[in-house]
PDB file of N, CA and C in Angstrom:
ATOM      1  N   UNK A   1      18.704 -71.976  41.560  1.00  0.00           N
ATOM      2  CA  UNK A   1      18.248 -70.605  41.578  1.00  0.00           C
ATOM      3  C   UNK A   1      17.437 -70.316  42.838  1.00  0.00           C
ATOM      4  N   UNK A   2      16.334 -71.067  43.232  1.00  0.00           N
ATOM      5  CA  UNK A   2      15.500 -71.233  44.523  1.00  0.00           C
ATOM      6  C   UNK A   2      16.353 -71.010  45.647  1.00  0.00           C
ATOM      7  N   UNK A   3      17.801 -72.090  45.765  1.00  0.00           N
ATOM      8  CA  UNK A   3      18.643 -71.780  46.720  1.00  0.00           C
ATOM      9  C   UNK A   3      18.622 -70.571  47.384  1.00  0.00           C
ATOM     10  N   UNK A   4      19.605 -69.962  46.046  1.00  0.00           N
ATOM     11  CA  UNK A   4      20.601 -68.709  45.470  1.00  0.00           C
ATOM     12  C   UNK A   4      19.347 -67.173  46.479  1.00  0.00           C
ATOM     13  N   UNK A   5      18.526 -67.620  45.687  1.00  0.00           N
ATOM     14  CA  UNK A   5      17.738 -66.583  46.416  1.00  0.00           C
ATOM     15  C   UNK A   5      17.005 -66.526  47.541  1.00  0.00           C
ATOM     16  N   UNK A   6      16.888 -67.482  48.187  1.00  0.00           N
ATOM     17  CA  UNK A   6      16.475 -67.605  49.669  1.00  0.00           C
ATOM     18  C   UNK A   6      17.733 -67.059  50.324  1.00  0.00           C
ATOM     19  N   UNK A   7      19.103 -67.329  49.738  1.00  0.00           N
ATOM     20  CA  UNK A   7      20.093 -67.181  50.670  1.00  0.00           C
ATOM     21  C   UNK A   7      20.221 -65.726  50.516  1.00  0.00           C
ATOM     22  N   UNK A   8      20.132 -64.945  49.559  1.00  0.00           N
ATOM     23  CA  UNK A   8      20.080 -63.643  49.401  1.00  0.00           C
ATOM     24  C   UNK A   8      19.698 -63.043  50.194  1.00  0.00           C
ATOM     25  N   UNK A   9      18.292 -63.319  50.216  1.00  0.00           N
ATOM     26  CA  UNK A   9      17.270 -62.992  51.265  1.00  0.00           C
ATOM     27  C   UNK A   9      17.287 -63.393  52.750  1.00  0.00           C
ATOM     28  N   UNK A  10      18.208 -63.924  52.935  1.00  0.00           N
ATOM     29  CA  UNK A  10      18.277 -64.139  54.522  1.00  0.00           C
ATOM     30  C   UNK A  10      19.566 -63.392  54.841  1.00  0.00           C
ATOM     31  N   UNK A  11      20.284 -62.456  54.031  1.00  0.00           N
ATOM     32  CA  UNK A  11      21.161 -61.902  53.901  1.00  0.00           C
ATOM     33  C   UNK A  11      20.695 -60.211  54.045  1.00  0.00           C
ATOM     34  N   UNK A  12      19.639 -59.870  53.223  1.00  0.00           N
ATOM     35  CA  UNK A  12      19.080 -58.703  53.433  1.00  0.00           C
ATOM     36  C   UNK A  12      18.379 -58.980  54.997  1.00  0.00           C
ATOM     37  N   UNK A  13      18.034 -59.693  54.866  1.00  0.00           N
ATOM     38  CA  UNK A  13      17.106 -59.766  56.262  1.00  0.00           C
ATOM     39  C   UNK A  13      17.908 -59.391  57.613  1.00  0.00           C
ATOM     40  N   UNK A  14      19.022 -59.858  57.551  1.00  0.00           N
ATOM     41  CA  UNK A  14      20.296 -59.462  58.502  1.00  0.00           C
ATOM     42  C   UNK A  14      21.127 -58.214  58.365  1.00  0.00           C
ATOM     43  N   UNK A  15      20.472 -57.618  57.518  1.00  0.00           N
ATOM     44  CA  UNK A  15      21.657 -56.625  57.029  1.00  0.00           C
ATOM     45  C   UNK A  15      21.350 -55.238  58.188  1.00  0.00           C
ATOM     46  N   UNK A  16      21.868 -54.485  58.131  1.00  0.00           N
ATOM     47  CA  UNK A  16      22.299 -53.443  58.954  1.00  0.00           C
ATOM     48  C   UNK A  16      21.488 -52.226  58.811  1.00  0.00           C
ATOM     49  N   UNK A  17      21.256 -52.118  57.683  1.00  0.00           N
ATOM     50  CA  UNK A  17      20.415 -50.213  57.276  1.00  0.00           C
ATOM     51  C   UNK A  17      19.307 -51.243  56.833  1.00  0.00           C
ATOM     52  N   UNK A  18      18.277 -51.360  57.956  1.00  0.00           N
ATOM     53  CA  UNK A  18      16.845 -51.377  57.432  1.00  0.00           C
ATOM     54  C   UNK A  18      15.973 -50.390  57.180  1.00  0.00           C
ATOM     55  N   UNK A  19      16.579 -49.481  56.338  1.00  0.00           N
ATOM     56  CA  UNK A  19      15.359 -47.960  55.981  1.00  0.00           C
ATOM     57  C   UNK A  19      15.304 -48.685  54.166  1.00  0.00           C
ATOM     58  N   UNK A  20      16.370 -49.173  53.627  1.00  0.00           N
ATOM     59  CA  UNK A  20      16.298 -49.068  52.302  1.00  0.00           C
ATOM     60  C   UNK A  20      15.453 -50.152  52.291  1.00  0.00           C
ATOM     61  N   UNK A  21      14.552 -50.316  50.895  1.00  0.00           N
ATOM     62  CA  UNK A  21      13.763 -51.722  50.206  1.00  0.00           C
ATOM     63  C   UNK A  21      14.611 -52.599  50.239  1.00  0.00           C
ATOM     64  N   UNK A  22      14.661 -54.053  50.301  1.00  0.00           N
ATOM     65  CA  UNK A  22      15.604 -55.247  50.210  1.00  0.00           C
ATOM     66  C   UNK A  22      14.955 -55.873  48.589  1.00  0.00           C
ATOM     67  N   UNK A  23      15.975 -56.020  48.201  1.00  0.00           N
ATOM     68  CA  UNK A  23      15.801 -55.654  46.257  1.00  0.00           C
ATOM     69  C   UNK A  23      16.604 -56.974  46.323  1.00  0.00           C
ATOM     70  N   UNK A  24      16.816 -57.811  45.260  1.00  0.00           N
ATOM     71  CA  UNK A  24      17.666 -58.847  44.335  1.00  0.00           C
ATOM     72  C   UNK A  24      17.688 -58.808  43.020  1.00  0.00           C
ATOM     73  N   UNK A  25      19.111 -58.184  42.694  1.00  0.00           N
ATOM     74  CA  UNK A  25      19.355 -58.765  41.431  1.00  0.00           C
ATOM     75  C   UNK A  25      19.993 -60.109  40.985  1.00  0.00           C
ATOM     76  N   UNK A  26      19.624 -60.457  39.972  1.00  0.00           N
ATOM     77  CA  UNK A  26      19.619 -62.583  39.747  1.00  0.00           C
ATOM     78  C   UNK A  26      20.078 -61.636  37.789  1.00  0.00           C
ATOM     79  N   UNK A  27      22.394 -62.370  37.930  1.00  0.00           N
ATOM     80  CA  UNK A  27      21.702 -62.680  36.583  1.00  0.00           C
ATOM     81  C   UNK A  27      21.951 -64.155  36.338  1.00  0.00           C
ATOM     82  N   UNK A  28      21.201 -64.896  35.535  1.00  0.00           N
ATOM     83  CA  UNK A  28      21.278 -65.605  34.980  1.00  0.00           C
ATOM     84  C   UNK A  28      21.561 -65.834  33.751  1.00  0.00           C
ATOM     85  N   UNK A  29      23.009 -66.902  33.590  1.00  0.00           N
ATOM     86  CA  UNK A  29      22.986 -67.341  32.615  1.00  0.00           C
ATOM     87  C   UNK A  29      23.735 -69.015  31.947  1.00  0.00           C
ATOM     88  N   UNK A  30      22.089 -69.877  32.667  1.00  0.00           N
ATOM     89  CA  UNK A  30      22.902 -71.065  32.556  1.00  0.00           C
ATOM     90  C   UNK A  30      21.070 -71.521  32.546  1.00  0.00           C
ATOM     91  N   UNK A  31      21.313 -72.831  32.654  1.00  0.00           N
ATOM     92  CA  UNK A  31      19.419 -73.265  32.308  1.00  0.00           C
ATOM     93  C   UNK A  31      19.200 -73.598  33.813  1.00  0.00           C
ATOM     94  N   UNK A  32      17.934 -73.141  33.651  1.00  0.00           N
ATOM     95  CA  UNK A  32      17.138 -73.277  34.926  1.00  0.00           C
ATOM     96  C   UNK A  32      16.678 -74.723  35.615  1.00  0.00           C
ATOM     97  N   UNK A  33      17.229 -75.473  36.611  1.00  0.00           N
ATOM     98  CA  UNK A  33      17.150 -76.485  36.526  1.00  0.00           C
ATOM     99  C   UNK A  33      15.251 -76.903  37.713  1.00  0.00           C
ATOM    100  N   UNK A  34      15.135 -75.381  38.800  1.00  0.00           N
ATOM    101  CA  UNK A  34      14.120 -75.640  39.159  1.00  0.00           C
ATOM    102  C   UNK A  34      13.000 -75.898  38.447  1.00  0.00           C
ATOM    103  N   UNK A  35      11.868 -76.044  38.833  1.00  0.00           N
ATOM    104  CA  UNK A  35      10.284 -75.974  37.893  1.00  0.00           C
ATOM    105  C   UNK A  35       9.373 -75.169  38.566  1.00  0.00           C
ATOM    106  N   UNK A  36       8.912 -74.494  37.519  1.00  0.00           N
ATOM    107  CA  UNK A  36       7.595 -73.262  37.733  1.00  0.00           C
ATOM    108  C   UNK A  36       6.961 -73.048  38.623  1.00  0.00           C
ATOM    109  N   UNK A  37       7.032 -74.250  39.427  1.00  0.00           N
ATOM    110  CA  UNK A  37       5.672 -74.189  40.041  1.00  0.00           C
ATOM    111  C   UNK A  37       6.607 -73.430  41.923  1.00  0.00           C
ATOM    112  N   UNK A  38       7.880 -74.278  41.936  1.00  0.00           N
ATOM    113  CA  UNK A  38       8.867 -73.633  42.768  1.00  0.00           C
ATOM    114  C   UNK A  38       9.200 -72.278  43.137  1.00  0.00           C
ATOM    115  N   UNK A  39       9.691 -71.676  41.467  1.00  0.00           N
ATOM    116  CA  UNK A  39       9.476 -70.187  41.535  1.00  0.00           C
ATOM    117  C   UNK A  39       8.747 -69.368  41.917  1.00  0.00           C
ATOM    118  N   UNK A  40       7.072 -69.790  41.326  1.00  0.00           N
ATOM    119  CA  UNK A  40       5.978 -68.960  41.859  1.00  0.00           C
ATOM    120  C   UNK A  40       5.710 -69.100  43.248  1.00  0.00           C
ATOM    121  N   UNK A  41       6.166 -70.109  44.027  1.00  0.00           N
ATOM    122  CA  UNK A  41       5.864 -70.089  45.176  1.00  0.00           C
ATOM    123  C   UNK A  41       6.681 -69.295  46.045  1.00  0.00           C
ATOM    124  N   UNK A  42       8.000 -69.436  45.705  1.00  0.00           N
ATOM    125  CA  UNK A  42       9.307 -68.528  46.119  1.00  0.00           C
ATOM    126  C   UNK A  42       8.674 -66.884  46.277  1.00  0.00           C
ATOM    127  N   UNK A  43       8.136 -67.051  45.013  1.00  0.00           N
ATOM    128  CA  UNK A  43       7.714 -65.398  44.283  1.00  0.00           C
ATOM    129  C   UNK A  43       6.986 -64.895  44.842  1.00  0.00           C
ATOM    130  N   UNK A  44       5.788 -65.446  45.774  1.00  0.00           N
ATOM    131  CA  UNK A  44       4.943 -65.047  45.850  1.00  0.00           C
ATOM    132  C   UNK A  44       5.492 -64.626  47.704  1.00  0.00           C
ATOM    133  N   UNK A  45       6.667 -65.875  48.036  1.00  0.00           N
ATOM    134  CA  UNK A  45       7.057 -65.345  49.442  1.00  0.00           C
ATOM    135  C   UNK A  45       7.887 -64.039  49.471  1.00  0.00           C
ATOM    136  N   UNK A  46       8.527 -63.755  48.703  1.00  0.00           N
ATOM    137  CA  UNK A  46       8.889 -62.644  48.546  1.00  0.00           C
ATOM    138  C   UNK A  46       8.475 -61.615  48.399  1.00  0.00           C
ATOM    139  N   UNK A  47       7.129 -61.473  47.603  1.00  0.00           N
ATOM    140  CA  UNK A  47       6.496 -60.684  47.440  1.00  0.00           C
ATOM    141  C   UNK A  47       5.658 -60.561  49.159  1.00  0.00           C
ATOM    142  N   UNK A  48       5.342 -61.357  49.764  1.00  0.00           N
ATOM    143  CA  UNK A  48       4.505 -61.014  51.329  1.00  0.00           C
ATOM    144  C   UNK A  48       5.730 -60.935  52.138  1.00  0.00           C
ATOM    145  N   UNK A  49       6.959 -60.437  51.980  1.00  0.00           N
ATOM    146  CA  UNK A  49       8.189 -60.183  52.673  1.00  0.00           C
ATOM    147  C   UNK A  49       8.410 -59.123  51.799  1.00  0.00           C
ATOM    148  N   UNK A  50       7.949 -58.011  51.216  1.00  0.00           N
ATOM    149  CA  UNK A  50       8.498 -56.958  50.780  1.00  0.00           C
ATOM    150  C   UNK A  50       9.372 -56.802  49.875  1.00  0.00           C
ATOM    151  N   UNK A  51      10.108 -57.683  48.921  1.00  0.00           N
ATOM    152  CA  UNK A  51      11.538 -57.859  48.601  1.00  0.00           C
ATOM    153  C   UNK A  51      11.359 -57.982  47.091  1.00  0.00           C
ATOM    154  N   UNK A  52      11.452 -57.020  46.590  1.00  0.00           N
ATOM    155  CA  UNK A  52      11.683 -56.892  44.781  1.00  0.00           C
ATOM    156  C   UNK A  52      12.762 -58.107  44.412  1.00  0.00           C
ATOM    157  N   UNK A  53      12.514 -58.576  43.212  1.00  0.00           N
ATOM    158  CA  UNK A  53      13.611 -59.357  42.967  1.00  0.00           C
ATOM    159  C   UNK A  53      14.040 -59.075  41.276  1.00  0.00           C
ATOM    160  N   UNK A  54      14.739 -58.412  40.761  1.00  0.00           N
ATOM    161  CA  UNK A  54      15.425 -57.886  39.106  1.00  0.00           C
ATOM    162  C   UNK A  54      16.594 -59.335  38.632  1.00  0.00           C
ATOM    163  N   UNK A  55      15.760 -59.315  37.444  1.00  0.00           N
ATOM    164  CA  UNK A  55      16.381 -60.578  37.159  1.00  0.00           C
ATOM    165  C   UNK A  55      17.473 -60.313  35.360  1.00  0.00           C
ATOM    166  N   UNK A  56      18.392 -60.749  35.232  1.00  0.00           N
ATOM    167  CA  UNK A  56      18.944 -60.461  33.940  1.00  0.00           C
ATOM    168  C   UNK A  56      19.340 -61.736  33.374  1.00  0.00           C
ATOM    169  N   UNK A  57      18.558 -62.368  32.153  1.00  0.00           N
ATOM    170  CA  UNK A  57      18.837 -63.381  31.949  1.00  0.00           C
ATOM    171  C   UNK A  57      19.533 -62.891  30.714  1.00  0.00           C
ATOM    172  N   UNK A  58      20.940 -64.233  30.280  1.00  0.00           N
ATOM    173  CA  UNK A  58      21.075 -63.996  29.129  1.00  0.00           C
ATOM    174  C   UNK A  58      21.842 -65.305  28.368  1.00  0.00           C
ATOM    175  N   UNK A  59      21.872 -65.200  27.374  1.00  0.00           N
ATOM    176  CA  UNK A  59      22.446 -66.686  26.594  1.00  0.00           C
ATOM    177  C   UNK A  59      21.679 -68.158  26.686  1.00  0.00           C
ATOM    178  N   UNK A  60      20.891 -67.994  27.464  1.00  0.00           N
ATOM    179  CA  UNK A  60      19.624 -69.283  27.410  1.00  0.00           C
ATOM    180  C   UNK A  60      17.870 -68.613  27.406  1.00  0.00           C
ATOM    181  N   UNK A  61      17.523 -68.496  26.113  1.00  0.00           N
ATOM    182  CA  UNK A  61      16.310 -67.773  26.295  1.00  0.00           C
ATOM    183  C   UNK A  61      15.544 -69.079  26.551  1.00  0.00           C
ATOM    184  N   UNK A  62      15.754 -69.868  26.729  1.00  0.00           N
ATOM    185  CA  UNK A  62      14.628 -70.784  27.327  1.00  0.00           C
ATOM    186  C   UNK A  62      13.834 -71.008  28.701  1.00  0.00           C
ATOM    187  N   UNK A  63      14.709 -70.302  29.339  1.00  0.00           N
ATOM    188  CA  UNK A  63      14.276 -69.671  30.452  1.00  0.00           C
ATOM    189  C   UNK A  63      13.687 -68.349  30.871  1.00  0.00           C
ATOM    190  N   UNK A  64      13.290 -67.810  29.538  1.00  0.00           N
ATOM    191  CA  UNK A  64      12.320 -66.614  30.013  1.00  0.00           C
ATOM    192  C   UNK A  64      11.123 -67.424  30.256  1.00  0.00           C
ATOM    193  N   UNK A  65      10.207 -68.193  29.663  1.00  0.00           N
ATOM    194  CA  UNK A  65       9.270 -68.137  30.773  1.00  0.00           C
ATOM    195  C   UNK A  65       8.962 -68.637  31.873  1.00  0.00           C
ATOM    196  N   UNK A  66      10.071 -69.315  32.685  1.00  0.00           N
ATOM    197  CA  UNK A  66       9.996 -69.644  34.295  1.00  0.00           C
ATOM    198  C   UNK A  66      10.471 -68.274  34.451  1.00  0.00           C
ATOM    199  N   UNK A  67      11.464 -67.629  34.561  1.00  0.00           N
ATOM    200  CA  UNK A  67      11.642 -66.393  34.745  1.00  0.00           C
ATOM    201  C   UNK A  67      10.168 -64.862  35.284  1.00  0.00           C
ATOM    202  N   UNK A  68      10.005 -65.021  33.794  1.00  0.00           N
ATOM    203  CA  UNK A  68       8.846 -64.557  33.780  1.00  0.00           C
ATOM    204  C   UNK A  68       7.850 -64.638  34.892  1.00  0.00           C
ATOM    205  N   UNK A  69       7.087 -66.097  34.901  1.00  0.00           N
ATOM    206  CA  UNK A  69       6.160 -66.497  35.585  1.00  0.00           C
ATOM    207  C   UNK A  69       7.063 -66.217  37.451  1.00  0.00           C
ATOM    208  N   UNK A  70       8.188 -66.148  37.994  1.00  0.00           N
ATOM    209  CA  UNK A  70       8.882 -65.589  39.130  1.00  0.00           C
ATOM    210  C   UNK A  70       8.517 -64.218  39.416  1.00  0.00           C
ATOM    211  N   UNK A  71       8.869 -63.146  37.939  1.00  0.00           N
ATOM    212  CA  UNK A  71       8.454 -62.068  38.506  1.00  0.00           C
ATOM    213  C   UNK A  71       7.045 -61.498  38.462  1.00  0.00           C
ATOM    214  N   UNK A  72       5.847 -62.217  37.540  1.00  0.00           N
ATOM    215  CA  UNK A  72       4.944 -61.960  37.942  1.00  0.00           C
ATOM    216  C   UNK A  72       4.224 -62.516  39.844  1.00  0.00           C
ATOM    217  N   UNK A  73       5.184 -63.502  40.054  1.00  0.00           N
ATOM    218  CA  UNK A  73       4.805 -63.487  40.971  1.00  0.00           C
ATOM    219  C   UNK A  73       5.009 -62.321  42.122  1.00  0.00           C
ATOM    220  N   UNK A  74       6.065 -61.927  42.306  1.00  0.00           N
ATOM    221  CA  UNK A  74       6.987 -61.366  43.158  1.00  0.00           C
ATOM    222  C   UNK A  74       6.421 -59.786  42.579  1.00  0.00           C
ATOM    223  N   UNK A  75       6.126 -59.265  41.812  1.00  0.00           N
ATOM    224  CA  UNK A  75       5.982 -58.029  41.351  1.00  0.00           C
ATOM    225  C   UNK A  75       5.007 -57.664  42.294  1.00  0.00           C
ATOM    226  N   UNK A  76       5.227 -56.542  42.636  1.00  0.00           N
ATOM    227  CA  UNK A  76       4.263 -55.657  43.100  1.00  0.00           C
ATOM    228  C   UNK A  76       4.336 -53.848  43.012  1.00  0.00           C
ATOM    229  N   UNK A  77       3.191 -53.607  42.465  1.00  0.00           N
ATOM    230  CA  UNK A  77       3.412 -52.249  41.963  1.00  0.00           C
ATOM    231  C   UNK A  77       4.401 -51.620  40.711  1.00  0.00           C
ATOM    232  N   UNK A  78       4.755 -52.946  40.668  1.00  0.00           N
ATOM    233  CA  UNK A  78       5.909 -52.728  38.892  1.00  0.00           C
ATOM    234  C   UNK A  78       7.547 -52.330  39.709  1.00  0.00           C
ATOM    235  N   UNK A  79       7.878 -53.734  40.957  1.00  0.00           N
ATOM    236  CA  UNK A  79       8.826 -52.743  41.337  1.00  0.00           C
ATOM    237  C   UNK A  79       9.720 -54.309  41.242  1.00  0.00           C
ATOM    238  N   UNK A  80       9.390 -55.123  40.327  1.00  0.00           N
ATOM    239  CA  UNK A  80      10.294 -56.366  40.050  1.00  0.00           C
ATOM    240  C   UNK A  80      10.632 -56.455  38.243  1.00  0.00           C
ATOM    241  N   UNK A  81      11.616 -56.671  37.483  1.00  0.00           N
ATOM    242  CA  UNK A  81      11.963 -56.624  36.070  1.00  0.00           C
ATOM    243  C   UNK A  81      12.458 -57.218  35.863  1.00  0.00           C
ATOM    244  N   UNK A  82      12.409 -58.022  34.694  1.00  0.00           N
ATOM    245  CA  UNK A  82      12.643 -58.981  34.053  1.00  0.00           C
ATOM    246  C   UNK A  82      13.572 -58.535  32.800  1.00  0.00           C
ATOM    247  N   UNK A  83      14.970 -58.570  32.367  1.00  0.00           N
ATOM    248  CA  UNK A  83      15.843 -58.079  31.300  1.00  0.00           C
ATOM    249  C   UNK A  83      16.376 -59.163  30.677  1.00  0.00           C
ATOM    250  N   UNK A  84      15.567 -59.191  29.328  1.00  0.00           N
ATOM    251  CA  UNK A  84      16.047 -60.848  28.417  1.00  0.00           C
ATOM    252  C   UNK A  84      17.197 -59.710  27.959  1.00  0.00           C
ATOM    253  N   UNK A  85      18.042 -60.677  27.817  1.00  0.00           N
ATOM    254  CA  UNK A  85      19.277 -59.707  26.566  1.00  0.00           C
ATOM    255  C   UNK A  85      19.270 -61.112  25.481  1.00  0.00           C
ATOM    256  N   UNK A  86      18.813 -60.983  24.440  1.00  0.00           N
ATOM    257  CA  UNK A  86      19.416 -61.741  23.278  1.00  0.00           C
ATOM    258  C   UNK A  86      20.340 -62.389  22.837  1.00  0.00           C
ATOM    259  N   UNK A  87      20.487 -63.164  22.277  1.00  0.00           N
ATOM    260  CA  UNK A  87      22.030 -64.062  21.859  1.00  0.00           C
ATOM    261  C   UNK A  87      22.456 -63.285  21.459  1.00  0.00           C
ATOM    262  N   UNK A  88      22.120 -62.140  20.498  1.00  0.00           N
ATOM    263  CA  UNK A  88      23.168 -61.557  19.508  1.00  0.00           C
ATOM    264  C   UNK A  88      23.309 -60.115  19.887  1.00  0.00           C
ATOM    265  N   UNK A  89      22.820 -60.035  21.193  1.00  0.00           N
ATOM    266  CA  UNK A  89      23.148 -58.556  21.540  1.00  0.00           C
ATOM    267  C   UNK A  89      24.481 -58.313  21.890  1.00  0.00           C
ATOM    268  N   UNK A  90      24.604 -57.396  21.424  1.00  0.00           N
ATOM    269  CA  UNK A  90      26.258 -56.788  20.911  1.00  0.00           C
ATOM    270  C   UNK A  90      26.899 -56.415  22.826  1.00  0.00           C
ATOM    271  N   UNK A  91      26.101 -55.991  23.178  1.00  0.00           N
ATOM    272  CA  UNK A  91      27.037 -55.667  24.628  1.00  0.00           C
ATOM    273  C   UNK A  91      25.653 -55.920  25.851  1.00  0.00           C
ATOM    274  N   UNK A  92      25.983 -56.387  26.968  1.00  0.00           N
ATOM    275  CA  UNK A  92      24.849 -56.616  27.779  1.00  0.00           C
ATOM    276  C   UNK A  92      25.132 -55.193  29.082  1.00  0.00           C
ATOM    277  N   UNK A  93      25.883 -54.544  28.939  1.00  0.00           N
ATOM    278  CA  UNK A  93      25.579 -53.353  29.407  1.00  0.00           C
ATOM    279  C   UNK A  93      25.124 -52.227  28.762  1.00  0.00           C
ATOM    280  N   UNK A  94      25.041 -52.354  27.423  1.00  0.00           N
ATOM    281  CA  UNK A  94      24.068 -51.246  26.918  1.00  0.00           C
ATOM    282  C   UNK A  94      22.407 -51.501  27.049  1.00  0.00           C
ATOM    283  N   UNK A  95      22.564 -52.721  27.225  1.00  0.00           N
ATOM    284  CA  UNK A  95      20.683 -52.946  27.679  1.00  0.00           C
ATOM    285  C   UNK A  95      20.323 -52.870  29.187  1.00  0.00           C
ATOM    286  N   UNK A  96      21.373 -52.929  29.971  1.00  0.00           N
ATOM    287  CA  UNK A  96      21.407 -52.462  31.393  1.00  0.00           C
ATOM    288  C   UNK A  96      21.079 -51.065  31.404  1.00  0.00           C
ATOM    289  N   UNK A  97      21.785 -50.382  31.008  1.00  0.00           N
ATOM    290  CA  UNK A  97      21.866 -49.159  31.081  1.00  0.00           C
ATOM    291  C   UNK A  97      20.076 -48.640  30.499  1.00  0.00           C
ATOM    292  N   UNK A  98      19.708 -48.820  29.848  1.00  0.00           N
ATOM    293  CA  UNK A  98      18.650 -48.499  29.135  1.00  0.00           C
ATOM    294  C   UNK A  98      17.434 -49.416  29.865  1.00  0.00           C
ATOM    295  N   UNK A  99      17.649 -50.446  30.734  1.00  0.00           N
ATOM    296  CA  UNK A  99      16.754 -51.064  31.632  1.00  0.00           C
ATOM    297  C   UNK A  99      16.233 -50.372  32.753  1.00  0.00           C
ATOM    298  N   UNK A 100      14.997 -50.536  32.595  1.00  0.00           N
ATOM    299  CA  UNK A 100      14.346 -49.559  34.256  1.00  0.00           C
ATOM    300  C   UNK A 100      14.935 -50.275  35.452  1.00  0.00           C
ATOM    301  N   UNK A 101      16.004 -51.379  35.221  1.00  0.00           N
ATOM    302  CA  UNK A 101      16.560 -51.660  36.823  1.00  0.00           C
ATOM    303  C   UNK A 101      18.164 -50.802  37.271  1.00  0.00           C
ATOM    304  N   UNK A 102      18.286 -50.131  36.336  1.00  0.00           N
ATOM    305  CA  UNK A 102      19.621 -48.910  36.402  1.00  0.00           C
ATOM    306  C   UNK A 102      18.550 -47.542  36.835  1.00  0.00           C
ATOM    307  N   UNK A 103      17.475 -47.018  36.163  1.00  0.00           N
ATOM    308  CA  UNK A 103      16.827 -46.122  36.179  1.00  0.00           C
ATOM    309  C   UNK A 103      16.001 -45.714  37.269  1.00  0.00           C
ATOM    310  N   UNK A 104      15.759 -46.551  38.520  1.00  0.00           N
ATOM    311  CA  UNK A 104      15.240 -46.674  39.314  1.00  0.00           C
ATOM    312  C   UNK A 104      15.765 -46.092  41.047  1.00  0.00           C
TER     313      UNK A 104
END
């Protein structure tokens, strides 16, 4: 996941229209093999590089709280979200849709 999103980010960083925010959406859905302490550090570079990061985890809730503890890092001003979808949620685009990372 650490990879995944550095490479993202060196991807916005190159990109062409620098007027828009450089945002990441991450979904996940497989187990998190980094550790906490990785993320928050990631999180916190992202966050002193400007760069929201929206995360959609689903089918392994065991990873909401490394998750979690990522976007508190990375949050700033409430402009990073975190979307658990449940095992038994019936469709994972009706909780998209109804997520402040569609609404935004």
């Amino acid at each position: 996941l650490a990879t995944s999103i550095k490479i993202a980010y060196l991807s916005l960083k190159n990109r062409q229209n620098k007027a828009q925010k450089p945002r990441i959406l991450i979904f996940v859905c497989s187990p998190i093999q980094n550790d906490s302490k990785e993320l928050v550090a990631l999180g916190k570079k992202m966050k002193k590089n400007g760069c929201a990061i929206d995360v959609v985890n689903f089918g392994h809730p065991e990873n909401t709280p490394k998750l979690a503890e990522l976007i508190n890092a990375v949050n700033n001003s409430n402009n990073s979200h975190l979307i658990d979808v449940g095992e038994y949620s019936s469709n994972i685009a009706d909780t998209l849709i109804t997520s402040p990372v569609l609404n935004e």
